[in-house]
PDB file of N, CA and C in Angstrom:
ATOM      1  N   UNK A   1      83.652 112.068 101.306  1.00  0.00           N
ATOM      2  CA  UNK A   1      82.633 112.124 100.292  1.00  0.00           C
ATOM      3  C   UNK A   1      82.537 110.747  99.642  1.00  0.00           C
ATOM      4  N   UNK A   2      81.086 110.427  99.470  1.00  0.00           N
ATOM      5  CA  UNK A   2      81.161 108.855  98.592  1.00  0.00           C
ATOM      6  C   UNK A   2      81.752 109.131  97.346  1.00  0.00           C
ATOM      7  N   UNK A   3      82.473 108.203  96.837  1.00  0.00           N
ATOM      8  CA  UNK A   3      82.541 107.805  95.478  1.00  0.00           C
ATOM      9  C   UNK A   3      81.854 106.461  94.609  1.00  0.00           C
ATOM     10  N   UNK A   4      80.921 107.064  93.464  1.00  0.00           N
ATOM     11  CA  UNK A   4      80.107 106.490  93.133  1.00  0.00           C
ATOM     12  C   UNK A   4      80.415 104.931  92.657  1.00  0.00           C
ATOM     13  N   UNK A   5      79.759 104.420  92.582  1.00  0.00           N
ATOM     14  CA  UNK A   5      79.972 102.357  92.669  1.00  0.00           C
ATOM     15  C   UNK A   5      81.614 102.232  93.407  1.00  0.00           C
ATOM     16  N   UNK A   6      81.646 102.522  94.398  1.00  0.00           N
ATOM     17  CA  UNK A   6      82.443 102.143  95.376  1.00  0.00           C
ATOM     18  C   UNK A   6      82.052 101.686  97.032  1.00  0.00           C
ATOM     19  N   UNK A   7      82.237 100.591  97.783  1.00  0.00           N
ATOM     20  CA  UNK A   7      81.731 100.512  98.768  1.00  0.00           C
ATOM     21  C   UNK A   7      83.075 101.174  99.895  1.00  0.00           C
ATOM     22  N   UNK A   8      82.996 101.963 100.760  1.00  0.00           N
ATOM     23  CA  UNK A   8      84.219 102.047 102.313  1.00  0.00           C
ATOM     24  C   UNK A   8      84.111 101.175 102.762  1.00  0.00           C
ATOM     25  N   UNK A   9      85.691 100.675 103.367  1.00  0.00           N
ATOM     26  CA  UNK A   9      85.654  99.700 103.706  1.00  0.00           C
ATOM     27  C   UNK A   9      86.992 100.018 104.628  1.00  0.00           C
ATOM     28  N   UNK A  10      87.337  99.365 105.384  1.00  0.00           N
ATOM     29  CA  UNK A  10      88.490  99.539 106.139  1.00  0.00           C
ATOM     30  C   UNK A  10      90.122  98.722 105.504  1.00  0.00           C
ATOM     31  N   UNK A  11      90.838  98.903 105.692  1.00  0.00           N
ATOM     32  CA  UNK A  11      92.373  98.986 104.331  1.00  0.00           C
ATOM     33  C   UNK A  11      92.584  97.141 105.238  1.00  0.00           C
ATOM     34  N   UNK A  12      92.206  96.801 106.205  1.00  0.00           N
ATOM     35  CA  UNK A  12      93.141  94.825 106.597  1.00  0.00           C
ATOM     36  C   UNK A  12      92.637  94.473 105.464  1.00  0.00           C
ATOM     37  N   UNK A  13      93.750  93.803 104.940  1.00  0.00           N
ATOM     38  CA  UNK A  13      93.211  92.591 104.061  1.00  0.00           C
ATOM     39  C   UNK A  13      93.115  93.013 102.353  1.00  0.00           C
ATOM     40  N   UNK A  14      93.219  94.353 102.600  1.00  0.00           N
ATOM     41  CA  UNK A  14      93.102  94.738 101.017  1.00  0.00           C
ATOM     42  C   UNK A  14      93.976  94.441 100.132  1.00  0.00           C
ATOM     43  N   UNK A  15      94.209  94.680  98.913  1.00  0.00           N
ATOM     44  CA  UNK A  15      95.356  94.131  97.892  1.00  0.00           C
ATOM     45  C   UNK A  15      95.270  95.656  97.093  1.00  0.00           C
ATOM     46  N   UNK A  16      93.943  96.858  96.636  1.00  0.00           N
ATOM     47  CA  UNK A  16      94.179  97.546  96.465  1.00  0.00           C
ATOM     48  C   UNK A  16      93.314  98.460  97.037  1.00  0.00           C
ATOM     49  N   UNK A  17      93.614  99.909  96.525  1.00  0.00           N
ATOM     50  CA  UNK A  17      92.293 100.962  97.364  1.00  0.00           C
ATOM     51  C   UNK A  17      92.260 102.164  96.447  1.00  0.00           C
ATOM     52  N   UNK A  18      91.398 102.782  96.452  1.00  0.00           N
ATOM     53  CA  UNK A  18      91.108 104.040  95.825  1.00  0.00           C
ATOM     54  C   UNK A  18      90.842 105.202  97.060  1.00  0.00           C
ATOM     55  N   UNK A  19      92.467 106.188  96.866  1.00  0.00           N
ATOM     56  CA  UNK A  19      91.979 107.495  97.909  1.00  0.00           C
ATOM     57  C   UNK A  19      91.599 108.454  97.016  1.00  0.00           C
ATOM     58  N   UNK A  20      90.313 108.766  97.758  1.00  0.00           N
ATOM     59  CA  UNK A  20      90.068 110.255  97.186  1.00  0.00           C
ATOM     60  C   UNK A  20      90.561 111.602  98.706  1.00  0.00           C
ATOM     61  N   UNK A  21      91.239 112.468  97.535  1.00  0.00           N
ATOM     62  CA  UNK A  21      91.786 113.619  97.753  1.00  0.00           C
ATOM     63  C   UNK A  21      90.713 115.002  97.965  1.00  0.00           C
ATOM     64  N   UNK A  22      90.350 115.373  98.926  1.00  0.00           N
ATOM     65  CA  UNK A  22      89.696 116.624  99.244  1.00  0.00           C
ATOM     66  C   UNK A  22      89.987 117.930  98.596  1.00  0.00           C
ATOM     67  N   UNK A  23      90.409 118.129  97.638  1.00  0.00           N
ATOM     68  CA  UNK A  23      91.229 119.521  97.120  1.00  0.00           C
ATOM     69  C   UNK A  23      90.051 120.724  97.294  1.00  0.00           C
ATOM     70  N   UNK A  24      88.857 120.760  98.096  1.00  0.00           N
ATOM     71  CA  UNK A  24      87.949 121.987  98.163  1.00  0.00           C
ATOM     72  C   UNK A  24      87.560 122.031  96.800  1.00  0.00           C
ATOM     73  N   UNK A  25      87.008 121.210  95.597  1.00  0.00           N
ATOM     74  CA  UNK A  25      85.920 121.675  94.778  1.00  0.00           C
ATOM     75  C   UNK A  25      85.157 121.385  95.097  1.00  0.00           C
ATOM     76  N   UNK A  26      84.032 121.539  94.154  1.00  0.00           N
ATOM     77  CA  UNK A  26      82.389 121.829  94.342  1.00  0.00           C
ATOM     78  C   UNK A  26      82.358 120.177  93.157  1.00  0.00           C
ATOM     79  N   UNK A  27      82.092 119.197  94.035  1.00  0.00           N
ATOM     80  CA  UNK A  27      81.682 117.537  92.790  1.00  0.00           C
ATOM     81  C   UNK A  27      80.395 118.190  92.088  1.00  0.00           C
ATOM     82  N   UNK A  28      79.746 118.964  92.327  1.00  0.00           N
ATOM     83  CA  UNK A  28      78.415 119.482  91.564  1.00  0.00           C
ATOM     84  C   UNK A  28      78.925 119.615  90.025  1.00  0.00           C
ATOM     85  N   UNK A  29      80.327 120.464  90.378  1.00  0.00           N
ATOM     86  CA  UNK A  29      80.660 120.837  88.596  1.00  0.00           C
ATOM     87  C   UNK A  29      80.825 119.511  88.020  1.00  0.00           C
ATOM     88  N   UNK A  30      80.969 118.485  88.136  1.00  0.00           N
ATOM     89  CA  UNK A  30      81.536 117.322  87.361  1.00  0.00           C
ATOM     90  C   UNK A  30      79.855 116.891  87.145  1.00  0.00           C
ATOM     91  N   UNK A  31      79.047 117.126  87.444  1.00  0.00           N
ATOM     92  CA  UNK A  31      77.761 116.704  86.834  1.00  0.00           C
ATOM     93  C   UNK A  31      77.380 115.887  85.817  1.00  0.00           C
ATOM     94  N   UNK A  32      77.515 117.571  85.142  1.00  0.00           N
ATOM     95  CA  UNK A  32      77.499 117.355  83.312  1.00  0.00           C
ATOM     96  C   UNK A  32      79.182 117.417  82.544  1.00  0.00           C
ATOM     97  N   UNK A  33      79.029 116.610  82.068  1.00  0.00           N
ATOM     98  CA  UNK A  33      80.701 115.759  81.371  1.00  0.00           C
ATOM     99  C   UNK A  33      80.959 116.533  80.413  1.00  0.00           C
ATOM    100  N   UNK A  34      81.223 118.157  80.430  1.00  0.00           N
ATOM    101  CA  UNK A  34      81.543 119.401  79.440  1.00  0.00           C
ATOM    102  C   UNK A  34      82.994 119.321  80.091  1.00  0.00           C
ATOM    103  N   UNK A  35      83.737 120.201  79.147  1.00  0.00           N
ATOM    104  CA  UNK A  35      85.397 120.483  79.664  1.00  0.00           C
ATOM    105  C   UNK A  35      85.033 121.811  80.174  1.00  0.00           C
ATOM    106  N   UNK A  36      86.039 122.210  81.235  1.00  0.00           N
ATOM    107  CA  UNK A  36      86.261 122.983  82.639  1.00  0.00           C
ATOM    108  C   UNK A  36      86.263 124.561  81.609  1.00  0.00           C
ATOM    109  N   UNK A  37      85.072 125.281  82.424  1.00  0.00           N
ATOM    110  CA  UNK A  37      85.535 126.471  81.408  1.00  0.00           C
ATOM    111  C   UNK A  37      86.149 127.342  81.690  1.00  0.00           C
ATOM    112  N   UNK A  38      87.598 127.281  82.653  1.00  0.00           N
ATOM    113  CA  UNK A  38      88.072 127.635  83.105  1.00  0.00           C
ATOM    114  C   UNK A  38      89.566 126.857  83.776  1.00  0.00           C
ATOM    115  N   UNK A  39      90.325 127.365  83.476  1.00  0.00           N
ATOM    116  CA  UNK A  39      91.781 126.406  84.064  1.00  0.00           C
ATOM    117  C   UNK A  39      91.453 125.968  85.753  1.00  0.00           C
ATOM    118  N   UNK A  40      91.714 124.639  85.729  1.00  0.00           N
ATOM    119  CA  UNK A  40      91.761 124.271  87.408  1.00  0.00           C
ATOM    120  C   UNK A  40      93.172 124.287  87.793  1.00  0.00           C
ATOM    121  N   UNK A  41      93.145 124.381  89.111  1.00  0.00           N
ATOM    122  CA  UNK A  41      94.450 123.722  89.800  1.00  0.00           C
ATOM    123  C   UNK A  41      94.437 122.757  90.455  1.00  0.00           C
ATOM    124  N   UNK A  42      93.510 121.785  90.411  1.00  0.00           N
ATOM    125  CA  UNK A  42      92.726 120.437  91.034  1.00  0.00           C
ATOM    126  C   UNK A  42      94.033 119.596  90.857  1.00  0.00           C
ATOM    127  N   UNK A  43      94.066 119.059  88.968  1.00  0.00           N
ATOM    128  CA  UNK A  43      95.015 117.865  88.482  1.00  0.00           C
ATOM    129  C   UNK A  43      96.214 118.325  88.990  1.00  0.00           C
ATOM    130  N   UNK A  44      96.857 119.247  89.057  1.00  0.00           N
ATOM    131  CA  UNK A  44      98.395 120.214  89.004  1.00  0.00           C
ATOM    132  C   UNK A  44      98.149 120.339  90.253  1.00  0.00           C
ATOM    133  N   UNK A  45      97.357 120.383  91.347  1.00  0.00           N
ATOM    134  CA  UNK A  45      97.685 120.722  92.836  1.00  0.00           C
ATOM    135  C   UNK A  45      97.482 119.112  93.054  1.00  0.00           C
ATOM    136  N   UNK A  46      96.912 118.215  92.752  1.00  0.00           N
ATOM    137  CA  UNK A  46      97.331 116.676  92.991  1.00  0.00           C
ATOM    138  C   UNK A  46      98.469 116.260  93.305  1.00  0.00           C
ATOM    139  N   UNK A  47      98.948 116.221  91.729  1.00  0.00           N
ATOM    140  CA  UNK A  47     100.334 115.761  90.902  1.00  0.00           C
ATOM    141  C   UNK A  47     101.441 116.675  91.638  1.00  0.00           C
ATOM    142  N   UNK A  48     101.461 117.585  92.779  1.00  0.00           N
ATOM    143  CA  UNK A  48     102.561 118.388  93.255  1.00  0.00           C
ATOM    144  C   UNK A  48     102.456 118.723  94.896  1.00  0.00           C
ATOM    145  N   UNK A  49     101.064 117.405  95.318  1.00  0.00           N
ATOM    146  CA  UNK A  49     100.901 117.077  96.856  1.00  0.00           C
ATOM    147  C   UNK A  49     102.238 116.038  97.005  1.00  0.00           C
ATOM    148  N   UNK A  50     102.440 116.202  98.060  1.00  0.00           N
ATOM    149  CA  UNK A  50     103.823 115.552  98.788  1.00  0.00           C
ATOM    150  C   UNK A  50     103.324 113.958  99.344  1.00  0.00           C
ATOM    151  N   UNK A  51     102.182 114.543 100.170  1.00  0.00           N
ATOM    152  CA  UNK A  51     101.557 113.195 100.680  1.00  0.00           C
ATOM    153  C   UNK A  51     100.968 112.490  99.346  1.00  0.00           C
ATOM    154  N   UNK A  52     100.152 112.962  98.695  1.00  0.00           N
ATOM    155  CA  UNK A  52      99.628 112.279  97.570  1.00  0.00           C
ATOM    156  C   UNK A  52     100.458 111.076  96.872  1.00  0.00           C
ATOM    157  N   UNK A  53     101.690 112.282  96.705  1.00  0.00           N
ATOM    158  CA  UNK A  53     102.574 111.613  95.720  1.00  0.00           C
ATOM    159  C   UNK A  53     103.256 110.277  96.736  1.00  0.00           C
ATOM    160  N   UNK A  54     103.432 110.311  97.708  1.00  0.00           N
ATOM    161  CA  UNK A  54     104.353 109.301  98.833  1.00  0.00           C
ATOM    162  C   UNK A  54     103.294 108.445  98.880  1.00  0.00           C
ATOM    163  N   UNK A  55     101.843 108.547  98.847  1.00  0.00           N
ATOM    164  CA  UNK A  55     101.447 107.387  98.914  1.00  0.00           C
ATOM    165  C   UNK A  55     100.985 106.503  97.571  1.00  0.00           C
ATOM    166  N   UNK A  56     101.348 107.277  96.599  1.00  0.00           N
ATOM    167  CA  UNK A  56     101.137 106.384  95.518  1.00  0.00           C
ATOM    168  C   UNK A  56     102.538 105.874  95.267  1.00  0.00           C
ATOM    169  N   UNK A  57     103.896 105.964  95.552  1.00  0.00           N
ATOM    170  CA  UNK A  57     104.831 105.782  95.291  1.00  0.00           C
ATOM    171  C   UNK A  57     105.166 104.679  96.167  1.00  0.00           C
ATOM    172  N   UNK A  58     104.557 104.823  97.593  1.00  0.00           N
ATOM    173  CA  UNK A  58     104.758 103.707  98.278  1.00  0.00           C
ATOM    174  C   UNK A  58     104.040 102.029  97.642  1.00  0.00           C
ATOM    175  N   UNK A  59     102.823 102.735  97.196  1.00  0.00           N
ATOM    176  CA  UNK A  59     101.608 101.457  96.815  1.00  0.00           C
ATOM    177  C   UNK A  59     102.223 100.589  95.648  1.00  0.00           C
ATOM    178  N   UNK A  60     102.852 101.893  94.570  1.00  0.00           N
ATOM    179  CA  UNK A  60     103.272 101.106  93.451  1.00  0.00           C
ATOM    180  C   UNK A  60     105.144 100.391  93.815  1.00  0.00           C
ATOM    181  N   UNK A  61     105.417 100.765  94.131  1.00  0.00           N
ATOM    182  CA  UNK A  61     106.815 100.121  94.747  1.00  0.00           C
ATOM    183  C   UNK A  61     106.459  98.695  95.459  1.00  0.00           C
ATOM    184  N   UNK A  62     105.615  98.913  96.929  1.00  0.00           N
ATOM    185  CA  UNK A  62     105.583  97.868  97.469  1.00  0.00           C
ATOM    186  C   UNK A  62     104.289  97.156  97.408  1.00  0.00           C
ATOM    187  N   UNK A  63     102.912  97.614  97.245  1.00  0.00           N
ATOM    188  CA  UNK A  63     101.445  97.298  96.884  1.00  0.00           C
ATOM    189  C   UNK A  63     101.067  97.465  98.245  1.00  0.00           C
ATOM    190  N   UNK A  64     101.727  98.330  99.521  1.00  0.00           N
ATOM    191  CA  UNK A  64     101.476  98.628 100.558  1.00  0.00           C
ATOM    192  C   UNK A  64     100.536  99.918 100.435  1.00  0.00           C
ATOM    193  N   UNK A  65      99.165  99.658 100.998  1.00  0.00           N
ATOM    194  CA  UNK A  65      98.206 100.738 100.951  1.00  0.00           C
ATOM    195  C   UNK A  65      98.513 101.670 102.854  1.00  0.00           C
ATOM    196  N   UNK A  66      98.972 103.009 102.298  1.00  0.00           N
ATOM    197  CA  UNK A  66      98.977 103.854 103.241  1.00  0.00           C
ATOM    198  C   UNK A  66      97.953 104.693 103.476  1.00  0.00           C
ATOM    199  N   UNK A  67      97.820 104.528 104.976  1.00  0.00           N
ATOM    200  CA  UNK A  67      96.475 105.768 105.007  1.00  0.00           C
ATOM    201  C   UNK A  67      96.897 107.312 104.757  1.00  0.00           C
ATOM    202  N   UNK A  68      95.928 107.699 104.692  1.00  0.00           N
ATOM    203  CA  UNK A  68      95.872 108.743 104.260  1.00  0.00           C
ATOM    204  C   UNK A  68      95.946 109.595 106.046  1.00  0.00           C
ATOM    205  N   UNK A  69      96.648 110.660 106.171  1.00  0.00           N
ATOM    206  CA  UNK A  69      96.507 111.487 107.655  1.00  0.00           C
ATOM    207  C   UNK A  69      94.992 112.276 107.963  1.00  0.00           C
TER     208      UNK A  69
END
C-alpha cells in the first residue's frame, strides 16, 4: 500500500527506511483524524510482532535496514 509523501524505492544505498506493516485494517478508517471508537489491536499486535520487533532492533543497534519477508 502507498504511504502518503513517500516515494518506493529499493533499500542499496539507503541510510534509513520506513516499513509499513500489513496488520489487515481498512486505511479508509484513518480518513477523518477522530479517536478509534472502539479498542484496536493494530498498536499492541505491532509492538508484540517478532519480526517487527527484530527489525527495528536490528536498524537501531546497527542502522542496518532489513527487509521485510
Amino acid at each position: 500500500m502507498p504511504v502518503w509523501g513517500l516515494t518506493e524505492t529499493n533499500l542499496s544505498g539507503l541510510a534509513s527506511a520506513y516499513q509499513l506493516f500489513d496488520r489487515g485494517w481498512n486505511p479508509e478508517t484513518y480518513r477523518v483524524c477522530a479517536p478509534a471508537t472502539n479498542v484496536s489491536s493494530i498498536h499492541e499486535g505491532l509492538r508484540r510482532d517478532t519480526q517487527a520487533v527484530n527489525q527495528l532492533v536490528v536498524f537501531l543497534k546497527t542502522g542496518v535496514i532489513v527487509p521485510a519477508n
